[in-house]
Protein backbone atom coordinates (compact mmCIF):
# COMPACT_ATOMS: atom_id res chain seq x y z
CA UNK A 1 -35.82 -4.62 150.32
CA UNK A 2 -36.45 -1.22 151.41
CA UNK A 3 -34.93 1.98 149.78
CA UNK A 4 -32.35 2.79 152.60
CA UNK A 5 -31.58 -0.41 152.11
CA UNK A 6 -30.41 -0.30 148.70
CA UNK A 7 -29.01 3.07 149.08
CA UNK A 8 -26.55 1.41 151.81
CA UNK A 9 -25.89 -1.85 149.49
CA UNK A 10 -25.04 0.75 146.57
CA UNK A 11 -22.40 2.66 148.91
CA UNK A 12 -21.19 -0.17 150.47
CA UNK A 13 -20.44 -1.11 146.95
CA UNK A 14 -18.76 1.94 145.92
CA UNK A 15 -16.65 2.11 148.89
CA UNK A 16 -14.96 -1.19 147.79
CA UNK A 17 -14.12 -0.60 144.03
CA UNK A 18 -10.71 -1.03 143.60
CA UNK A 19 -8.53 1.43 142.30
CA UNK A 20 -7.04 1.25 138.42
CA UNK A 21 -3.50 0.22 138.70
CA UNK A 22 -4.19 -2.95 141.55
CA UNK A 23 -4.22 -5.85 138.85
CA UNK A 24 -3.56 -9.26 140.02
CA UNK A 25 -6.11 -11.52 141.87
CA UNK A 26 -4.89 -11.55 144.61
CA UNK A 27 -3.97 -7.61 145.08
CA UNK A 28 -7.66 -7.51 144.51
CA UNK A 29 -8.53 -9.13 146.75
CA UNK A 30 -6.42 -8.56 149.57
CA UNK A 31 -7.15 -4.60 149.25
CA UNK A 32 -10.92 -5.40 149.09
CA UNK A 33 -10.36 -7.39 151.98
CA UNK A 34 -8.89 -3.98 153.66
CA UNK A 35 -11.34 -1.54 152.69
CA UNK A 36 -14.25 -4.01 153.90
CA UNK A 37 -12.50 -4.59 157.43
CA UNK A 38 -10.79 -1.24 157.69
CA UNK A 39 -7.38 -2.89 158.99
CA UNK A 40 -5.93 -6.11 159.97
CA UNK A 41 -3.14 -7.89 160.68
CA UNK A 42 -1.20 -9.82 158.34
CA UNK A 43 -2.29 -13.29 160.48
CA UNK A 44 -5.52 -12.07 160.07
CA UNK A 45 -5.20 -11.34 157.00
CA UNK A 46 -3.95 -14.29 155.97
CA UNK A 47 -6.09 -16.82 157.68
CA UNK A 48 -9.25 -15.08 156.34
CA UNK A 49 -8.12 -14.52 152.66
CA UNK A 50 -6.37 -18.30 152.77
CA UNK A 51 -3.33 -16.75 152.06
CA UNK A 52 0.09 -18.15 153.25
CA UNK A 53 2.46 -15.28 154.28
CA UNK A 54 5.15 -16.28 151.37
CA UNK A 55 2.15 -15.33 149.31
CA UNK A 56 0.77 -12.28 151.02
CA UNK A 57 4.25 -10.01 151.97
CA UNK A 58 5.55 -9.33 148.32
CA UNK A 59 1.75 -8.20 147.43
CA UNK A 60 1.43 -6.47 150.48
CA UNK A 61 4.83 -4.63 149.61
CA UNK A 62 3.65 -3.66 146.19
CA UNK A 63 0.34 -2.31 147.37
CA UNK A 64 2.20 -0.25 149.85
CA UNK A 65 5.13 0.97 147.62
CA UNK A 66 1.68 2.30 145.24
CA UNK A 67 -0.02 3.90 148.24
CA UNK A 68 -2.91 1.87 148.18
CA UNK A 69 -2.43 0.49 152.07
CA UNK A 70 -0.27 1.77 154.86
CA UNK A 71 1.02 -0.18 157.78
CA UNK A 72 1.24 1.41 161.17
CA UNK A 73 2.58 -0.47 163.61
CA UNK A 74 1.52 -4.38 162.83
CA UNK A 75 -1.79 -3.16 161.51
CA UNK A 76 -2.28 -2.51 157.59
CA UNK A 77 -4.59 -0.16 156.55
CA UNK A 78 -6.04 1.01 152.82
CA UNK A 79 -5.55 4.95 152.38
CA UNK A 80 -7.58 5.31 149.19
């Protein structure tokens, strides 16, 4: 593995930490999910996390309500 390699792996890395007050599983993981994709939809979302909407929206509401995503139109975002 070349050094710009690993340079980009560490970033890449950094970019996706999650922020201290995201604490369940699955808050983790869909706000990793985010940051890695940039934005999505909630069906897209969903079908590549596994996640059934019932599941997903109350998360999704708490993330928001913390300003850790932001949904513009149908499309979520992360802002931090």
């Amino acid at each position: 593995m070349s050094k710009n390699t690993l340079k980009y792996s560490a970033q890449s890395v950094r970019d996706l930490s999650i922020p201290e007050g995201i604490n369940s599983p699955n808050a983790k993981l869909i706000y990793v999910y985010l940051k890695s994709v940039k934005s999505a939809t909630i069906d897209q979302l969903c079908s590549s996390l596994g996640l059934k909407k019932l599941t997903a929206f109350p998360i999704i509401s708490s993330l928001r309500k913390s300003g850790f995503i932001e949904k513009l139109d149908d499309i979520y975002k992360p802002t931090k």
